[in-house]
C-alpha atoms as a PDB file:
ATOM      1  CA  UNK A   1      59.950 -61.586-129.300  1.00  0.00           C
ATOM      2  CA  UNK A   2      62.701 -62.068-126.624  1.00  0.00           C
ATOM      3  CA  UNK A   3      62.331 -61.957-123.372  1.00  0.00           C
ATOM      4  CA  UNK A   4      64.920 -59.236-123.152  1.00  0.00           C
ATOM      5  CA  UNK A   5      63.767 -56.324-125.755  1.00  0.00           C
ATOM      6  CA  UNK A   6      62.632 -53.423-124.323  1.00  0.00           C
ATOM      7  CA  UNK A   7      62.874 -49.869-125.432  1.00  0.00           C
ATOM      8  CA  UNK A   8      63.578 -48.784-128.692  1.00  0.00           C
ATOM      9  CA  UNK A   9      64.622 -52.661-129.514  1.00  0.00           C
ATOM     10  CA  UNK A  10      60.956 -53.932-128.377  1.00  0.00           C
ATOM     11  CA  UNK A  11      59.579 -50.618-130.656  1.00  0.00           C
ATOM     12  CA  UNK A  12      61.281 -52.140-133.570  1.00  0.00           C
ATOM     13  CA  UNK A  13      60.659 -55.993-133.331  1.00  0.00           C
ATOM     14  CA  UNK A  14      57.059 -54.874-133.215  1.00  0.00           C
ATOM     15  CA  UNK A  15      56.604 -52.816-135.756  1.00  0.00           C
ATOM     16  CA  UNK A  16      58.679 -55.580-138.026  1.00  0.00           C
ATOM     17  CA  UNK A  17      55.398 -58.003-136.572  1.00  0.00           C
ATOM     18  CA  UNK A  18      53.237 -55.078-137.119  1.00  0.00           C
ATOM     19  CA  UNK A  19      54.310 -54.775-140.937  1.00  0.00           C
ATOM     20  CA  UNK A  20      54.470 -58.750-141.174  1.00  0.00           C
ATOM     21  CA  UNK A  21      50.390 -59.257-139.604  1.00  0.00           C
ATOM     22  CA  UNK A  22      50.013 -56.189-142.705  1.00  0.00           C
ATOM     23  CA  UNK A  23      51.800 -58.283-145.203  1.00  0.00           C
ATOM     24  CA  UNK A  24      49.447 -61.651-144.713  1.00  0.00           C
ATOM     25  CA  UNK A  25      46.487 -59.922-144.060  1.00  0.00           C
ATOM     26  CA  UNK A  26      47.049 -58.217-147.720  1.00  0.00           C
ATOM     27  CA  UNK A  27      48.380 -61.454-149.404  1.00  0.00           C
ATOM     28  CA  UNK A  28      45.854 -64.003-147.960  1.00  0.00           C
ATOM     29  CA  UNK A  29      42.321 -61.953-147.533  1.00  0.00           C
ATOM     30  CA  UNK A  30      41.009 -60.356-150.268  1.00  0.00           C
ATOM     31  CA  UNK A  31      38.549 -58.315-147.872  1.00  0.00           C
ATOM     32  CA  UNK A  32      41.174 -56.662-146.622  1.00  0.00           C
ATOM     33  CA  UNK A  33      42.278 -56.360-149.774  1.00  0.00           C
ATOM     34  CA  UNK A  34      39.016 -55.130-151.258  1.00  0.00           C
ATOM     35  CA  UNK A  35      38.868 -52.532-148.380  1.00  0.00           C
ATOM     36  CA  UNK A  36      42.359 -51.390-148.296  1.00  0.00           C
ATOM     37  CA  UNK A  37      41.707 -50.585-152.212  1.00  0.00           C
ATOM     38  CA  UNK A  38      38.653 -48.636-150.896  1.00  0.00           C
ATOM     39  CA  UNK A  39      40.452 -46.580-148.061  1.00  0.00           C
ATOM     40  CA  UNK A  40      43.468 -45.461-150.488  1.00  0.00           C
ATOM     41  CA  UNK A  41      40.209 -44.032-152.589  1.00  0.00           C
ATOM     42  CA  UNK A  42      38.397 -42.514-149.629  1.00  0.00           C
ATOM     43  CA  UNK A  43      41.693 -40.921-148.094  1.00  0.00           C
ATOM     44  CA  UNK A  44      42.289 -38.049-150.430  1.00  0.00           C
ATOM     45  CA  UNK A  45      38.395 -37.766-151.313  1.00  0.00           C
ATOM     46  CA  UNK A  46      38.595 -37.264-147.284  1.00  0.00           C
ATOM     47  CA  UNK A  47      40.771 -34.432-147.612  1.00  0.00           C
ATOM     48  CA  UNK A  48      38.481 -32.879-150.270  1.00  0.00           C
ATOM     49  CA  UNK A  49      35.546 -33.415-148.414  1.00  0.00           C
ATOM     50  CA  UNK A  50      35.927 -32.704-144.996  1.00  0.00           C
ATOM     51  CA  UNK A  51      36.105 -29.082-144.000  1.00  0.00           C
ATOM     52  CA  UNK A  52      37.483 -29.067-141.292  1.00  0.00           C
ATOM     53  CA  UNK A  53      40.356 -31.249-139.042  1.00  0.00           C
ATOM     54  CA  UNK A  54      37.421 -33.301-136.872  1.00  0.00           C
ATOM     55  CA  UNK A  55      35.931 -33.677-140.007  1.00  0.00           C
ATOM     56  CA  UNK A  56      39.228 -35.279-142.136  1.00  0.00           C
ATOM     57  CA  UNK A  57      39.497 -37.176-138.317  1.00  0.00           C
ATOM     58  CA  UNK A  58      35.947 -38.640-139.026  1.00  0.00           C
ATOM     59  CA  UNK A  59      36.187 -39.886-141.994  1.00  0.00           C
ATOM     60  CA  UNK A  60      39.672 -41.182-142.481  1.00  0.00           C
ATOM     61  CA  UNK A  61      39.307 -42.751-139.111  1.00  0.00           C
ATOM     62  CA  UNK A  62      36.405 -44.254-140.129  1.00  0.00           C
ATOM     63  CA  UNK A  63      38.188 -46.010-142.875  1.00  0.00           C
ATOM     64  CA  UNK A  64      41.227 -46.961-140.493  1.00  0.00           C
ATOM     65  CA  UNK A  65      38.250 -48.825-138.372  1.00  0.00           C
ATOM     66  CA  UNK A  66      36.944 -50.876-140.914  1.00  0.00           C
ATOM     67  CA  UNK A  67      41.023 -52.453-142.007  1.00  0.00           C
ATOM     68  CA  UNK A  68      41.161 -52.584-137.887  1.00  0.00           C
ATOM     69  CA  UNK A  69      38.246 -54.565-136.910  1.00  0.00           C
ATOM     70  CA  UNK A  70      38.918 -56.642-140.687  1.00  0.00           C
ATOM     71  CA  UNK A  71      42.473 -57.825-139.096  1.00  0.00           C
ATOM     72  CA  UNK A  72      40.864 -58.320-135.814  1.00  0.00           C
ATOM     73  CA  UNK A  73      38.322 -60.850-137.691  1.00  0.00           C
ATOM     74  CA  UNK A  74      40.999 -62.001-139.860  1.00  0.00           C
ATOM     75  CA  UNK A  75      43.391 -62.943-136.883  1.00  0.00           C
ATOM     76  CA  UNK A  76      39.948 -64.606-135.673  1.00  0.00           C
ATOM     77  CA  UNK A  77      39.437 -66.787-138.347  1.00  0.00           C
ATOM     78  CA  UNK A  78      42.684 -67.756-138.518  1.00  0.00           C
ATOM     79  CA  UNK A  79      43.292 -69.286-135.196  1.00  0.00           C
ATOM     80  CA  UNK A  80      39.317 -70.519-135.274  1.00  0.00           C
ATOM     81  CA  UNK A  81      41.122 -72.609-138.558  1.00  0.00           C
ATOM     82  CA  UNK A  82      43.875 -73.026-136.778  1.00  0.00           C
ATOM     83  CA  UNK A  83      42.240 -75.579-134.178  1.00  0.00           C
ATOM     84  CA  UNK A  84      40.491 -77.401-136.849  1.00  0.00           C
ATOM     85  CA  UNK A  85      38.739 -78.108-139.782  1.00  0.00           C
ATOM     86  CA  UNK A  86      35.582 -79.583-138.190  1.00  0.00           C
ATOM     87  CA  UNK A  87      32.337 -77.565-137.539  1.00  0.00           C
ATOM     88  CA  UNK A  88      31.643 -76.730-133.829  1.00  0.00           C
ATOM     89  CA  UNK A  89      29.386 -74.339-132.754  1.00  0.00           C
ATOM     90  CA  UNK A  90      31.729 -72.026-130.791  1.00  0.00           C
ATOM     91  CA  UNK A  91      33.774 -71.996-133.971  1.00  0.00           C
ATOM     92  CA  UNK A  92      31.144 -70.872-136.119  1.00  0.00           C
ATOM     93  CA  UNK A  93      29.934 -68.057-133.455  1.00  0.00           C
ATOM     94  CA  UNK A  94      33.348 -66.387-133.114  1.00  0.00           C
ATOM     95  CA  UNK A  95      33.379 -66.060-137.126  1.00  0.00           C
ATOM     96  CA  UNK A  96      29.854 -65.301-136.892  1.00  0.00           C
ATOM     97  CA  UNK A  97      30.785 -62.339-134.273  1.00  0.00           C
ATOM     98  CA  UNK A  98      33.587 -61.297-135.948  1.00  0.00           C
ATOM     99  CA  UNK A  99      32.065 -60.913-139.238  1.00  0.00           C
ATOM    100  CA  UNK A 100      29.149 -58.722-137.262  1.00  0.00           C
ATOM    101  CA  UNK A 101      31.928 -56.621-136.383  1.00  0.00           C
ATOM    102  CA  UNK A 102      33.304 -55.991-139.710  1.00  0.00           C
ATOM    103  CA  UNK A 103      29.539 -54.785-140.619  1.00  0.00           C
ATOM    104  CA  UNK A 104      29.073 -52.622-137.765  1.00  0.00           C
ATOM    105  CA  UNK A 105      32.476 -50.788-138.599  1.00  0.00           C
ATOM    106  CA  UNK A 106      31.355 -50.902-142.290  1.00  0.00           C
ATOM    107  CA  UNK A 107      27.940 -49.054-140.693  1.00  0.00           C
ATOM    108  CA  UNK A 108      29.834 -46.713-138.789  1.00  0.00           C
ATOM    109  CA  UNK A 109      32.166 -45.511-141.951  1.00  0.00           C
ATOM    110  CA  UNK A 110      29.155 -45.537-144.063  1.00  0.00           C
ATOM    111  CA  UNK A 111      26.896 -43.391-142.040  1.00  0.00           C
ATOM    112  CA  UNK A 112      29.603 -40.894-141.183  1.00  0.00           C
ATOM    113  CA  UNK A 113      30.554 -40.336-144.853  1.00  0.00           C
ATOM    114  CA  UNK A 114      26.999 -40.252-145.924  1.00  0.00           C
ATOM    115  CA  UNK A 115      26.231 -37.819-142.908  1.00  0.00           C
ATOM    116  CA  UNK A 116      29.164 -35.530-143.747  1.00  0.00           C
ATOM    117  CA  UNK A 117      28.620 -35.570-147.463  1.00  0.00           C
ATOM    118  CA  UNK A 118      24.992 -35.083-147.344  1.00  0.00           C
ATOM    119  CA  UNK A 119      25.998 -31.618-144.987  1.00  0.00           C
ATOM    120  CA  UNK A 120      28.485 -30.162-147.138  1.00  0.00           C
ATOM    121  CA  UNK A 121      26.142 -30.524-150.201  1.00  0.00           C
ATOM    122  CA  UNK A 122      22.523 -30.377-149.093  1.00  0.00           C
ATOM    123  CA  UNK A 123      22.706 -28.947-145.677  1.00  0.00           C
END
């Protein structure tokens, strides 16, 4: 971005970086891919689900968290392959740490939908 932008112009250049970052991560990682797939079926099963707004919040969110944290890895790995092709051990721990990220956010949106479904049908 230019030095200059600010305002509305520096809200748009973003979001055309924003879209971009969107665009790769879909056409070049097939986890986000795989979870993406998942959140457009969890969305409206959300809206069924939940019963109330904190509730929709919980577990749409929860799906928004996993595709977050997967870009965050994603952008990670990238620049981790971006240095080089050779193992090194600090190279292998950030994709090790990002990875436990992407499972902890995976934990996170599976507990909450299990917690919330197992309330509205059992409890």
């Amino acid at each position: 971005m230019k030095p200059g932008h600010t305002g509305w112009r520096h809200l748009i250049h973003s979001t055309r970086y924003s879209i971009k970052g969107l665009r790769a991560a879909f056409h070049n990682e097939a986890a986000f891919r795989q979870e993406l797939g998942l959140c457009l079926v969890l969305v409206p099963l959300a809206l069924w689900l939940g019963q109330t707004p904190v509730e929709w919040i919980l577990l749409i969110g929860s799906c928004l968290l996993v595709l977050i944290v997967e870009l965050i890895n994603s952008a990670i790995e990238s620049v981790v392959d971006r240095i080089g092709v050779e193992r090194h051990e600090l190279s292998g721990r950030a994709k090790d740490i990002g990875s436990a990220a992407v499972m902890l956010a995976l934990m996170i949106a599976g507990l909450t939908w299990g917690l919330l479904t197992w309330q509205r049908f059992v409890g």
